[in-house]
N, C-alpha and C. Protein backbone atom coordinates (compact mmCIF):
# COMPACT_ATOMS: atom_id res chain seq x y z
N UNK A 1 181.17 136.24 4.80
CA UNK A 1 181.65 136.20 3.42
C UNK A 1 180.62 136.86 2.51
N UNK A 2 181.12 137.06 1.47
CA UNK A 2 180.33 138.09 0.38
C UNK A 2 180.88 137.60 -0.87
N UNK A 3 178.92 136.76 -1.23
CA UNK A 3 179.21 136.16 -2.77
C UNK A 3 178.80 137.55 -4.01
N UNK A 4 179.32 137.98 -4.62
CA UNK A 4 178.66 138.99 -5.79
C UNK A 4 177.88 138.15 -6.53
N UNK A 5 176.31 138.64 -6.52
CA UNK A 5 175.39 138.42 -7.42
C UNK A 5 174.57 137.33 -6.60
N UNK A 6 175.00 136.74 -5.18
CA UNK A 6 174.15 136.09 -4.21
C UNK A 6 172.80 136.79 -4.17
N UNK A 7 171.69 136.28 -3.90
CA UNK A 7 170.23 136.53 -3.00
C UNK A 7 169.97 135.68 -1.95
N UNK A 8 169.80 136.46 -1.01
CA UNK A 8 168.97 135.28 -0.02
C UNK A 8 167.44 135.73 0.70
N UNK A 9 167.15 134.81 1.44
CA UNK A 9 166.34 135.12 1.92
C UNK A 9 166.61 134.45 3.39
N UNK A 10 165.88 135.01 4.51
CA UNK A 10 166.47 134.58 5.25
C UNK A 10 165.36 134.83 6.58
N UNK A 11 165.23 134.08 7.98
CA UNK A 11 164.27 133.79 8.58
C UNK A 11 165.19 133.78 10.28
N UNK A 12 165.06 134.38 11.27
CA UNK A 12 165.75 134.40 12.91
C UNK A 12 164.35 134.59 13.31
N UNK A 13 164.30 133.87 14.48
CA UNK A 13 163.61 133.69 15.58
C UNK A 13 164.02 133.43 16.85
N UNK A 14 163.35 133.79 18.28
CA UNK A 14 163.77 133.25 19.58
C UNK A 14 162.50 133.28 20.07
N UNK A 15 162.92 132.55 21.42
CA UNK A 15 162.03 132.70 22.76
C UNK A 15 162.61 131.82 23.69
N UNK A 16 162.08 133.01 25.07
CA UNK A 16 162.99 132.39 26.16
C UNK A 16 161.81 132.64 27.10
N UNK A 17 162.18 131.45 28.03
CA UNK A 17 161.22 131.26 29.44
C UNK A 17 162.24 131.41 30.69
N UNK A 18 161.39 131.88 31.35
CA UNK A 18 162.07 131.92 32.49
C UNK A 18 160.86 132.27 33.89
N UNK A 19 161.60 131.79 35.60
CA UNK A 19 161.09 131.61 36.47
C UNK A 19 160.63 132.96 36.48
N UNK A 20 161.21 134.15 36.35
CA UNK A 20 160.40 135.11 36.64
C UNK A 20 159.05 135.45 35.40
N UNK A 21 158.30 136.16 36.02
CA UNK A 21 157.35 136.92 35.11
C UNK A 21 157.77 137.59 34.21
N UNK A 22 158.52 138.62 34.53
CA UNK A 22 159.45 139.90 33.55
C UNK A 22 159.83 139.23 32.72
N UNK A 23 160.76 137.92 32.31
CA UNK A 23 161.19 137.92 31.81
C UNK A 23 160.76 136.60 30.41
N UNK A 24 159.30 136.02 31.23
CA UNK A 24 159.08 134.87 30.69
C UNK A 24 158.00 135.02 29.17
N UNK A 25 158.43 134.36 28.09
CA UNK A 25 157.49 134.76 27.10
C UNK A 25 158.18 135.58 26.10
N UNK A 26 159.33 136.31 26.74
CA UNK A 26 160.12 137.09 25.61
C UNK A 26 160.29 136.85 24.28
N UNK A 27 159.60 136.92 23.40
CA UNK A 27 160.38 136.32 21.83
C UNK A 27 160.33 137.95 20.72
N UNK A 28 161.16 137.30 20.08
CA UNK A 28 161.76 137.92 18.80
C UNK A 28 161.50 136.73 16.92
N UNK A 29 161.32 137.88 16.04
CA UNK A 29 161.56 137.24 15.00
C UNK A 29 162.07 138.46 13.70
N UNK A 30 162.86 138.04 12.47
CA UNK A 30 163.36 138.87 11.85
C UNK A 30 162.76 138.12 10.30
N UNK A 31 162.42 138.74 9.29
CA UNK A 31 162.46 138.32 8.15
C UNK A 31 163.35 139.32 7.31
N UNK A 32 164.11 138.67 6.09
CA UNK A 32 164.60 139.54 5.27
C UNK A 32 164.94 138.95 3.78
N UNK A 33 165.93 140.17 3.23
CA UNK A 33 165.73 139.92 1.77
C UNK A 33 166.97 140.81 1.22
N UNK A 34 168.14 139.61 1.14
CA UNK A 34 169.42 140.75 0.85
C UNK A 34 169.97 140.49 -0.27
N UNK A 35 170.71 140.95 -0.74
CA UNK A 35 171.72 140.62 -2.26
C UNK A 35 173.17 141.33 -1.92
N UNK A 36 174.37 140.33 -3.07
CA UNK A 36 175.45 141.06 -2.62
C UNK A 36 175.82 141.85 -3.98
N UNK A 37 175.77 142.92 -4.30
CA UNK A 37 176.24 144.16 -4.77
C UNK A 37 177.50 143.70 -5.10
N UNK A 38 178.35 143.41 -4.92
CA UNK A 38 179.99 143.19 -5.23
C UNK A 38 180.37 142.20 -4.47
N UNK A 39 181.69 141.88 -4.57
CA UNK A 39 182.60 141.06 -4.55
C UNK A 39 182.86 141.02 -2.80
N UNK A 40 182.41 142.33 -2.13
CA UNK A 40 182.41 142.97 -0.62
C UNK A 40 181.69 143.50 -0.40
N UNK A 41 180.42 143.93 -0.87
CA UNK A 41 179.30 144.53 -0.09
C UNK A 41 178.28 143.48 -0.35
N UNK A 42 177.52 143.17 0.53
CA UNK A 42 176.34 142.78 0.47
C UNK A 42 175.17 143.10 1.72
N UNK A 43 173.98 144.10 1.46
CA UNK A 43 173.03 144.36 1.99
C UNK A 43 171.94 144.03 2.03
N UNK A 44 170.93 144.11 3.52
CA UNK A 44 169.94 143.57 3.84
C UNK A 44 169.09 144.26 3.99
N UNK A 45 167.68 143.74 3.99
CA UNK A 45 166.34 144.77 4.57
C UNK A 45 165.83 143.92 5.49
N UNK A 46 165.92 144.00 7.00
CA UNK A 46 164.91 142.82 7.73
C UNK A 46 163.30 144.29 8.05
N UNK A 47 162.74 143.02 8.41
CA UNK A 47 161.12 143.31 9.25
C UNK A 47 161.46 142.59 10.39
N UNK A 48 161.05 143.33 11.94
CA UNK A 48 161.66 143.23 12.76
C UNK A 48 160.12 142.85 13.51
N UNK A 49 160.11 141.80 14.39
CA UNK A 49 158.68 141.52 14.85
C UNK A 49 158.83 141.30 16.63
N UNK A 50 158.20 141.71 17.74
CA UNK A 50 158.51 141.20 18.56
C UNK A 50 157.45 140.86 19.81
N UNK A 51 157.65 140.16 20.92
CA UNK A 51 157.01 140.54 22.03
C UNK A 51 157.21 140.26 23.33
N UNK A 52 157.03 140.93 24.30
CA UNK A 52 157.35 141.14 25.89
C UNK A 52 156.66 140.35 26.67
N UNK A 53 157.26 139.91 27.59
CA UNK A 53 155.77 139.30 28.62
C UNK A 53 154.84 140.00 28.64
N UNK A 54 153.96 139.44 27.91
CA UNK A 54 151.80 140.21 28.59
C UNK A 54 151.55 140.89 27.48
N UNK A 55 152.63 141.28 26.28
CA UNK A 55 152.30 141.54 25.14
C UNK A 55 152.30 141.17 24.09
N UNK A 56 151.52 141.74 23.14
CA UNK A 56 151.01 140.59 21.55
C UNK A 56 152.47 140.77 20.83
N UNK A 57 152.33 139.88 19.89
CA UNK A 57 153.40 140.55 19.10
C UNK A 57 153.22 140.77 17.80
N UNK A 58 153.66 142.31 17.72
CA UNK A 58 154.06 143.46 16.54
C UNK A 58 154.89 143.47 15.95
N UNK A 59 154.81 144.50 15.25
CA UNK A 59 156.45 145.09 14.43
C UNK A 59 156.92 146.21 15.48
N UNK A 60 157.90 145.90 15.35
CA UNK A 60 158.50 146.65 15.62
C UNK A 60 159.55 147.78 15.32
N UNK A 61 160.54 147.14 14.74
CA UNK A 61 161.25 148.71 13.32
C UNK A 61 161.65 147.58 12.23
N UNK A 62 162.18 148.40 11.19
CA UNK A 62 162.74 148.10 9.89
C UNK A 62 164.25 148.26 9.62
N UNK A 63 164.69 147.31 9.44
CA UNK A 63 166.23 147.15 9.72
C UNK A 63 166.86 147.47 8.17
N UNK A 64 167.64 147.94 8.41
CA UNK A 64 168.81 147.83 6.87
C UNK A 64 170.31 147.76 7.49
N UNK A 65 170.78 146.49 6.83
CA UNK A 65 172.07 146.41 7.22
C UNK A 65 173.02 146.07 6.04
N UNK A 66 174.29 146.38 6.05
CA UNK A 66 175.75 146.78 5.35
C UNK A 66 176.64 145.57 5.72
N UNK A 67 176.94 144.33 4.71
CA UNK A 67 178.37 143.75 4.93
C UNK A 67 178.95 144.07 4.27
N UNK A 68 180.15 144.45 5.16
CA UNK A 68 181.63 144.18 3.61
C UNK A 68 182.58 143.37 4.42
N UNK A 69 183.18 142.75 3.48
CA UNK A 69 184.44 142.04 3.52
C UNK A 69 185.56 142.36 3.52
N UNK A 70 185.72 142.14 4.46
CA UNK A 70 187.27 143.51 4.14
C UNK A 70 188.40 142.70 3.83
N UNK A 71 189.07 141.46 4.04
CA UNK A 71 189.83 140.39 3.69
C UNK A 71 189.44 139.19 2.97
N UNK A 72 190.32 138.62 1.89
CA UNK A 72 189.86 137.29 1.71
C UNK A 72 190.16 136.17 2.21
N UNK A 73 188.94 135.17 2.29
CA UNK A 73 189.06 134.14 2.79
C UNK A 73 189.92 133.16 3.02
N UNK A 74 190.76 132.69 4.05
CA UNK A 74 191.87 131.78 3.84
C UNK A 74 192.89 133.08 3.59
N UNK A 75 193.25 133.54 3.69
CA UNK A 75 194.44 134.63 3.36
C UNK A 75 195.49 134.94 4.24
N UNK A 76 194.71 135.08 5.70
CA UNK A 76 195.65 135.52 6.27
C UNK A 76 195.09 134.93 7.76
N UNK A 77 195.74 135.08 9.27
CA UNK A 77 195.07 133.84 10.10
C UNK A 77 193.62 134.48 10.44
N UNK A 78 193.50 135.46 10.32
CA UNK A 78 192.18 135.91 10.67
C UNK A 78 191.39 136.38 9.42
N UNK A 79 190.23 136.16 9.10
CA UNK A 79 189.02 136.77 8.29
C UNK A 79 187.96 137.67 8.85
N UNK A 80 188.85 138.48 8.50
CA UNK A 80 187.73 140.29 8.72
C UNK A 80 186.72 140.48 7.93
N UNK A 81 185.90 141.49 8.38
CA UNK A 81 184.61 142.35 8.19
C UNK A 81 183.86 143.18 8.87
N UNK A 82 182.91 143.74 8.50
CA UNK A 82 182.20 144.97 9.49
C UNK A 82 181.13 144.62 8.93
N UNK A 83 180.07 145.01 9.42
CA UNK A 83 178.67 145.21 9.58
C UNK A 83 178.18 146.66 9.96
N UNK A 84 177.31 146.95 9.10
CA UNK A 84 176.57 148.29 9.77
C UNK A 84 175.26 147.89 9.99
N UNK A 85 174.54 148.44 11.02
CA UNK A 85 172.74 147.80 11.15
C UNK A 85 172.07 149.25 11.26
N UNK A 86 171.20 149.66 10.84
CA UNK A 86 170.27 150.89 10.97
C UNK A 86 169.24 150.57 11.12
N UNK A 87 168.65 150.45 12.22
CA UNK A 87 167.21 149.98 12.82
C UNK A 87 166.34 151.14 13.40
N UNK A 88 165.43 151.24 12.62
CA UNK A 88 164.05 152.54 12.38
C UNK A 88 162.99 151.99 13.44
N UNK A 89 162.84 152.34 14.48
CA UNK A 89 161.75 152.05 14.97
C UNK A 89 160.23 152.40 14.91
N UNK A 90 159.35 151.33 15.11
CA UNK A 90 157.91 151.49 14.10
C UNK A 90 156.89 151.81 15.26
N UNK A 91 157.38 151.98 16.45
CA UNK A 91 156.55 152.34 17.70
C UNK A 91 156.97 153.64 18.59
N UNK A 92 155.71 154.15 18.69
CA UNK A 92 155.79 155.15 19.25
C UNK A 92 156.43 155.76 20.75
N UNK A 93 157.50 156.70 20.56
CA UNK A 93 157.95 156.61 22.27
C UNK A 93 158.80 156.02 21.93
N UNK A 94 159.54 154.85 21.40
CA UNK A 94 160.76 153.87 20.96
C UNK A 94 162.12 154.32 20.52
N UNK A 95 162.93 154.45 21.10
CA UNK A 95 164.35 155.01 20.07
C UNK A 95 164.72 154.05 18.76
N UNK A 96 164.99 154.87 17.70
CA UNK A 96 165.63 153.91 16.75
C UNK A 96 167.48 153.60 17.23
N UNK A 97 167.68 152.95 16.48
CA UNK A 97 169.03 152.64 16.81
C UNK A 97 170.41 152.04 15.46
N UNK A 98 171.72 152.56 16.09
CA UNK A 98 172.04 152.09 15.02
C UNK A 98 173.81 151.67 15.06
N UNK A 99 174.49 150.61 14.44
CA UNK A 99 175.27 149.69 15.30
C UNK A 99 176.22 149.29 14.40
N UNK A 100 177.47 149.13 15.01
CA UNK A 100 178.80 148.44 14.34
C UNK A 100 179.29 147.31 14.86
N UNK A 101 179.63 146.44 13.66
CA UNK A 101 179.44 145.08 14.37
C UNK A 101 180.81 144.85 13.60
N UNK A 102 182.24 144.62 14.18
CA UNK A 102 183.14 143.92 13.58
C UNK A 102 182.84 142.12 13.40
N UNK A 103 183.51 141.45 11.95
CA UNK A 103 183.36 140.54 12.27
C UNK A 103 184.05 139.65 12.03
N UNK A 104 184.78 138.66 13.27
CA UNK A 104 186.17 138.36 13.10
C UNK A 104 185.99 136.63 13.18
N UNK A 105 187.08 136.09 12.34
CA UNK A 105 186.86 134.65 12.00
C UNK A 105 187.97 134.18 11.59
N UNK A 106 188.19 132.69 12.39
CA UNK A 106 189.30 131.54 12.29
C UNK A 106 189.15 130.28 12.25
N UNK A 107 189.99 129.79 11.14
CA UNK A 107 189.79 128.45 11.09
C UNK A 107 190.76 128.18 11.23
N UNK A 108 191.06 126.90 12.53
CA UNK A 108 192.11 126.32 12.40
C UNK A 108 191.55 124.51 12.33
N UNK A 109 192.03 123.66 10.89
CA UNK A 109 191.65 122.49 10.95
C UNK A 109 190.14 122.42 10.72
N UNK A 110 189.60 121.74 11.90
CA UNK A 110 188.05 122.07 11.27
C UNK A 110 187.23 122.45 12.95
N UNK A 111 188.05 123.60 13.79
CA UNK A 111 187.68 124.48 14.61
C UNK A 111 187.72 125.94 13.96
N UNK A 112 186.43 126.34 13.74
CA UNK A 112 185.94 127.65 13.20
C UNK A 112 185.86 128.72 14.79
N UNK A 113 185.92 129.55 14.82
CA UNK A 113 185.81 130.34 15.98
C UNK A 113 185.19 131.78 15.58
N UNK A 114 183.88 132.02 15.55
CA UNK A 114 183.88 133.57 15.72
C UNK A 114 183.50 134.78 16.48
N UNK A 115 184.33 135.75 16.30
CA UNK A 115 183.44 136.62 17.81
C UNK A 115 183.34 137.90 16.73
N UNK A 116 182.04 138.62 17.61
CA UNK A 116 181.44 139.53 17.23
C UNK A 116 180.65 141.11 17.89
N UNK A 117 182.02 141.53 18.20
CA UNK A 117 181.72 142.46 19.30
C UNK A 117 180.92 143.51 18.42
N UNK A 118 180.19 143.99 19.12
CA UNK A 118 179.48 145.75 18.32
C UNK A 118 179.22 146.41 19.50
N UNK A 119 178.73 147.41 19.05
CA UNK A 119 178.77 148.98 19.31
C UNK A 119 177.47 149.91 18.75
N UNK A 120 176.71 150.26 19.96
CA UNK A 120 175.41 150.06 19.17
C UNK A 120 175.01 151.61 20.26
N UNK A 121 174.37 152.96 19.22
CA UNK A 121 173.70 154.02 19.86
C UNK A 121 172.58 154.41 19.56
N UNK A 122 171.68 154.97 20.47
CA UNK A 122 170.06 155.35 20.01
C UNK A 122 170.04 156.69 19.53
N UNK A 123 168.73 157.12 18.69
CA UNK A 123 168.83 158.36 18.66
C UNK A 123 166.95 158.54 18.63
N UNK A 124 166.62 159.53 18.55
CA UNK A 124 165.48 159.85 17.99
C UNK A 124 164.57 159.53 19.57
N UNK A 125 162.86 159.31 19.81
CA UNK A 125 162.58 159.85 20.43
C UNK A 125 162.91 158.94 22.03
N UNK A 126 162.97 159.62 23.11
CA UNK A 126 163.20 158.67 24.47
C UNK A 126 164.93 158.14 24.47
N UNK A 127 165.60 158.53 23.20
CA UNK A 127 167.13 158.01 23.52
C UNK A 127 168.17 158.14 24.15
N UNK A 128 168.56 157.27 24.59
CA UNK A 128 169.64 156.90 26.05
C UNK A 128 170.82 157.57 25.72
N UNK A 129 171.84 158.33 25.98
CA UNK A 129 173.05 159.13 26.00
C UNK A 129 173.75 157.55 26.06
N UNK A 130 175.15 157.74 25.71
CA UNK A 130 176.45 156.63 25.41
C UNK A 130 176.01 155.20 24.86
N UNK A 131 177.19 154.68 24.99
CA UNK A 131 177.40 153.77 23.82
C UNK A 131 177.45 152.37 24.98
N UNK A 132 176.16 151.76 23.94
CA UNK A 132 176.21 149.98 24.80
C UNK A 132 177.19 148.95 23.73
N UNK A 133 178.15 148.33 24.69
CA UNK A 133 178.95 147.23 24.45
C UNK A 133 178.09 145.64 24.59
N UNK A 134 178.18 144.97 23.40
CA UNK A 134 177.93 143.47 23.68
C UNK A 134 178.68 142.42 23.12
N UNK A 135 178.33 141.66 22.43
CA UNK A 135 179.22 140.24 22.10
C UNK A 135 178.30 139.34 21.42
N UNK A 136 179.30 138.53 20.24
CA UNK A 136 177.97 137.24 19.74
C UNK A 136 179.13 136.29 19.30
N UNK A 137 179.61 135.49 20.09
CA UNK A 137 180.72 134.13 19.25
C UNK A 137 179.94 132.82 19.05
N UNK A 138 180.88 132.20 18.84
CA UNK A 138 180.70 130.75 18.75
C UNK A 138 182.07 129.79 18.86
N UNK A 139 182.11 128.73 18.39
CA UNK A 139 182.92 127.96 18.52
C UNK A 139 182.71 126.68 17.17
N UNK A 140 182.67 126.51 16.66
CA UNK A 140 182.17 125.61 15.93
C UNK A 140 183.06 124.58 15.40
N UNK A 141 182.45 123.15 15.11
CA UNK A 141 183.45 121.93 14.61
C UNK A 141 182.94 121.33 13.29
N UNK A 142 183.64 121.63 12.18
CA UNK A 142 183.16 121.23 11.50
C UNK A 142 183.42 119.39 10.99
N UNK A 143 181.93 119.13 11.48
CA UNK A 143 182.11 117.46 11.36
C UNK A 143 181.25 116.97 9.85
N UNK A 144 180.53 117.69 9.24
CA UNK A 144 179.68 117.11 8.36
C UNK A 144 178.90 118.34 8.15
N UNK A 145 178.92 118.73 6.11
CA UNK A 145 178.12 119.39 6.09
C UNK A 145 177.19 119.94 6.20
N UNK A 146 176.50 119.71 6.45
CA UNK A 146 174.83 119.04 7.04
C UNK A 146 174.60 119.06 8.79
N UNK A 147 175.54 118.90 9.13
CA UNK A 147 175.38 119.10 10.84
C UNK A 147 176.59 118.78 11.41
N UNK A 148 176.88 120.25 11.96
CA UNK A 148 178.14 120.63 12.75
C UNK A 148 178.15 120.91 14.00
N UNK A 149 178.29 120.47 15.26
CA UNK A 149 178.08 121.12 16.53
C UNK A 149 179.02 122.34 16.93
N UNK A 150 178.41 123.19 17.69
CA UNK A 150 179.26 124.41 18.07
C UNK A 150 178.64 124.77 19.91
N UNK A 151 179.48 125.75 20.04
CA UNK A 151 178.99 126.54 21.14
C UNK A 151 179.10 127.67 20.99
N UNK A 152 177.43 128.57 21.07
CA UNK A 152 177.64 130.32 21.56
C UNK A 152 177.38 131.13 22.34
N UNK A 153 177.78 132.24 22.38
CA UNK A 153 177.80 132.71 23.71
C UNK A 153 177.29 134.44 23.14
N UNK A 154 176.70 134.92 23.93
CA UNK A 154 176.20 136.35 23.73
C UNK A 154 176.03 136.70 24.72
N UNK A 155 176.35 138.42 25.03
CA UNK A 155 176.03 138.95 25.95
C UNK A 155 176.43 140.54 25.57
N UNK A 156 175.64 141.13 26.51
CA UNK A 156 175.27 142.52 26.77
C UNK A 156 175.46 143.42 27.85
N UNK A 157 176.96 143.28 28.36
CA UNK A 157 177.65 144.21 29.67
C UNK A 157 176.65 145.65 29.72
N UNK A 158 176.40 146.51 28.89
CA UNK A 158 175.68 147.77 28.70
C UNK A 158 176.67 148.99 28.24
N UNK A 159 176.47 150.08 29.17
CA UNK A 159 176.60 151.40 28.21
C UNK A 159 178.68 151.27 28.41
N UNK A 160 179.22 151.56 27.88
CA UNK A 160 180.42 151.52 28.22
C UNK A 160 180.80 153.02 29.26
N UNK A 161 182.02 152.23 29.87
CA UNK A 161 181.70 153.40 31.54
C UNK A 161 180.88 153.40 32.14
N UNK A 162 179.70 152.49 32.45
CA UNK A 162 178.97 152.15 33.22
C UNK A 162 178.19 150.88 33.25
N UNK A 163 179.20 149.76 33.17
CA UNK A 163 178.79 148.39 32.75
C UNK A 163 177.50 148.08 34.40
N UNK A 164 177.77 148.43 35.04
CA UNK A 164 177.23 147.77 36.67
C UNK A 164 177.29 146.92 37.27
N UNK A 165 176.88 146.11 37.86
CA UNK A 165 177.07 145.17 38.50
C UNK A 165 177.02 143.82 37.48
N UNK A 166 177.87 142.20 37.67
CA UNK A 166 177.34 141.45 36.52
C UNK A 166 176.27 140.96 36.85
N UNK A 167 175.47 140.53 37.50
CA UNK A 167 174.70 140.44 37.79
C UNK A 167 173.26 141.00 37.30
N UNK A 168 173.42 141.95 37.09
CA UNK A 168 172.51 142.97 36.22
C UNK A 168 172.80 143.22 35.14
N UNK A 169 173.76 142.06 34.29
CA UNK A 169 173.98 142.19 32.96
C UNK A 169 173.45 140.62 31.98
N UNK A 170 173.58 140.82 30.96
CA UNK A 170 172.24 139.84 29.93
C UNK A 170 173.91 139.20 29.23
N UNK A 171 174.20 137.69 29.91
CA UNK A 171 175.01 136.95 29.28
C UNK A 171 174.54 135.52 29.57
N UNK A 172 174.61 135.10 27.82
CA UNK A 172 174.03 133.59 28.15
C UNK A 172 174.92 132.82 26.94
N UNK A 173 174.98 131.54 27.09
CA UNK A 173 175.67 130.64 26.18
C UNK A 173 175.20 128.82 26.42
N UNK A 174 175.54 128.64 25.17
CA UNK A 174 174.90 126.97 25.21
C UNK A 174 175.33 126.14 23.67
N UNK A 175 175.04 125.09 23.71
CA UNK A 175 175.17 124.13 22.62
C UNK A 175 174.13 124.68 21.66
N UNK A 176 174.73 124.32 20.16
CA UNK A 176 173.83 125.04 18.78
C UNK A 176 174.34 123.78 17.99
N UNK A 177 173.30 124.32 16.74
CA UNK A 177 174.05 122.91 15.69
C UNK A 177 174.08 123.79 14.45
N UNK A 178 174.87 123.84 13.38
CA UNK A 178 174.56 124.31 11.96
C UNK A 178 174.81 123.32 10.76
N UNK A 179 174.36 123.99 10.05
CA UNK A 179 174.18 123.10 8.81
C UNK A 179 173.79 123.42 7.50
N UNK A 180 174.31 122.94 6.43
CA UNK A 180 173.88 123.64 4.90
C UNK A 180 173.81 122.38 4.10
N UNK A 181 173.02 122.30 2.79
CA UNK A 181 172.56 121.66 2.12
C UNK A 181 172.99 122.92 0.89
N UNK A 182 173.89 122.02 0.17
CA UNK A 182 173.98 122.75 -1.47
C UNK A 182 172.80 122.29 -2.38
N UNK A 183 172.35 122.95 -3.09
CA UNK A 183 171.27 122.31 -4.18
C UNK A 183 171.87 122.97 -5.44
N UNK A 184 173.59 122.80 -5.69
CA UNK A 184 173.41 123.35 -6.57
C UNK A 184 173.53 124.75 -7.45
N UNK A 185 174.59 124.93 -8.23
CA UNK A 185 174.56 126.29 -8.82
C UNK A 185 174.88 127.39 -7.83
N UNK A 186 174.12 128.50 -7.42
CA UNK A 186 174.11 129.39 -6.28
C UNK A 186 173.43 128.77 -4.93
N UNK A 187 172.69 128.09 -5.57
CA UNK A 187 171.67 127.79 -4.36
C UNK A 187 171.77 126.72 -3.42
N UNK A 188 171.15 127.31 -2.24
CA UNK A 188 171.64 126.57 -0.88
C UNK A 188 170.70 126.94 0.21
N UNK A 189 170.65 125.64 0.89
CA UNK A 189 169.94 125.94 2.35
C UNK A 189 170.89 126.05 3.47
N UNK A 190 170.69 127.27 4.47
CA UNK A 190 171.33 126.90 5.56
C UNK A 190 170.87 126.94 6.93
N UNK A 191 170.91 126.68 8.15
CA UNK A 191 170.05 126.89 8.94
C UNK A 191 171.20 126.63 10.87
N UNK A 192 170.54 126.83 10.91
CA UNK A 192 171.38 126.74 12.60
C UNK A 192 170.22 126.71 13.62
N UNK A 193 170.21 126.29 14.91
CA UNK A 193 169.72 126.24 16.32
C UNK A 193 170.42 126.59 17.14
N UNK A 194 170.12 126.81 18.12
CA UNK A 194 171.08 127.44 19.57
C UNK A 194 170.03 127.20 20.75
N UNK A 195 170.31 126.33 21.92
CA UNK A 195 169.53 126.21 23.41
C UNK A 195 170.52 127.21 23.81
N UNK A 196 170.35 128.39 24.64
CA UNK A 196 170.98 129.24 25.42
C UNK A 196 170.42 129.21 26.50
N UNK A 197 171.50 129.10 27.65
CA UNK A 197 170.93 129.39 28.82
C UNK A 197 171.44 130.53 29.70
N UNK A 198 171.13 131.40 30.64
CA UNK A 198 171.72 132.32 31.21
C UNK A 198 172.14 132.05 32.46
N UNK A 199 173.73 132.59 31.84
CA UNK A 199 174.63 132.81 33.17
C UNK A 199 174.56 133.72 34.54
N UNK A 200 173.71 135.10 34.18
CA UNK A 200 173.38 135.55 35.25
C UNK A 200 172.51 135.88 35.67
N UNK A 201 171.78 136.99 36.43
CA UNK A 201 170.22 136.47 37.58
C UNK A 201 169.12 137.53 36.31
N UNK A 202 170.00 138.86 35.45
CA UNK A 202 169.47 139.35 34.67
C UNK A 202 168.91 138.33 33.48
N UNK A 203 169.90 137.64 33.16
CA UNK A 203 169.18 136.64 32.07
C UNK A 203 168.35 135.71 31.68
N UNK A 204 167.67 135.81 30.69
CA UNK A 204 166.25 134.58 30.63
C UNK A 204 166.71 133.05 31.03
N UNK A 205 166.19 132.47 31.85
CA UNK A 205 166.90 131.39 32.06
C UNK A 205 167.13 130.11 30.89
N UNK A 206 166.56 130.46 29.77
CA UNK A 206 166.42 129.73 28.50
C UNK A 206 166.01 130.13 27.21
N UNK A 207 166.78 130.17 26.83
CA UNK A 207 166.23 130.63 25.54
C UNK A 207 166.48 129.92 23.95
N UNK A 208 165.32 129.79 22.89
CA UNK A 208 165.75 128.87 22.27
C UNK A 208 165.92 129.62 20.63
N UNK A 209 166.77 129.55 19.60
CA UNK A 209 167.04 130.38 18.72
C UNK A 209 167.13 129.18 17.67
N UNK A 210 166.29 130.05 16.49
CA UNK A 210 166.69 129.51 14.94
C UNK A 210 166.61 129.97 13.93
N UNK A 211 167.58 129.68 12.84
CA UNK A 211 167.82 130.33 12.01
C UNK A 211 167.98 129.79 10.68
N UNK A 212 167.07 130.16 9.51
CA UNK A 212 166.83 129.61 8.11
C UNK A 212 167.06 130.52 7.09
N UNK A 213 167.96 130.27 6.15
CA UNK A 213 168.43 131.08 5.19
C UNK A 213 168.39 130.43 3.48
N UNK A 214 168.33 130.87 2.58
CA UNK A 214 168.03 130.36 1.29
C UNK A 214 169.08 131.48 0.80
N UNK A 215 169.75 130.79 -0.33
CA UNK A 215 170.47 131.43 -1.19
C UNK A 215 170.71 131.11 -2.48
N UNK A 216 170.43 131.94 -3.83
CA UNK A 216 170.24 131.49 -4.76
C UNK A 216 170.88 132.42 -5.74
């Protein structure tokens, strides 16, 4: 959704362990700082931070991303939107990258459902030829403002026309909780968790995600 004249600020993190080496230690974090422009656009700037097993963690690129709204809320059985992401990479040798994210949403009662397929290509230096397919849903119940249980699921088949074996693909899903606190006027806290675990031999066998947002 897209409030005109919203700010937020906003905070994602992960890390996942797992039995192997390769894969254990993995984390990610994002900071940002968006406003909505209109009634249907609202854009972001993240700082993108990360690190690998055995390495420190850096920056890594500078994100700018595009919502619009393309339907209104309650209108019709589904609630549309798109996303654009343009991610600049800040390391050398690194492809930047850059991605379409439809984003589709239902409420029936107080089962929310959303999925979030994109479409994501590199360019610039070391970049991979065709287009990788992935996924980001959930499931969610809304029981109480303040804390709602859900389930999500993400994953990353790869380049399209050459998904490979599943086995050698990054799909994981698990129990999350979300939740918002109004304070008021514009302003609001919101925040979510996610335990993910992976479904196949490519995936971290755990991984733990959270997410803090301010809006004012």
């Amino acid at each position: 959704l897209v409030v005109q004249g919203e700010t937020e600020a906003e905070f994602r993190g992960f890390y996942s362990a797992d039995n192997a080496s390769a894969r254990d230690g993995e984390q990610g974090y994002r900071l940002a700082f968006g406003h909505a422009f209109t009634d249907y656009w609202a854009s972001e700037l993240y700082g993108v931070f990360g690190a690998s097993p055995g390495v420190s963690l850096r920056g890594e690129s500078v994100e700018w991303e595009n919502r619009f709204q393309l339907t209104p809320q309650g209108k019709y059985w589904l609630d549309s939107g798109i996303m654009t992401e343009l991610s600049l990479s800040t390391q050398d040798g690194v492809p930047s990258e850059v991605a379409l994210i439809p984003l589709l949403e239902n409420q029936t009662g107080r089962i929310v459902t959303t999925v979030n397929p994109f479409l994501e290509w590199q360019f610039g230096s070391n970049a991979e030829s065709g287009t990788t397919f992935g996924y980001r849903g959930r499931v969610e119940y809304l029981w109480h403002p303040a804390v709602s249980p859900a389930v999500e699921f993400h994953g990353e088949p790869g380049e399209i026309g050459d998904f490979g074996p599943l086995a050698g693909q990054r799909h994981q899903a698990g129990p999350a909780i979300y939740g918002v606190d109004r304070l008021g006027g514009r302003r609001a806290f919101l925040y979510s968790a996610a335990l993910l675990f992976g479904l196949t031999r490519d995936s971290p066998d755990t991984t733990v995600a959270l997410r803090l947002e301010y809006e004012y």
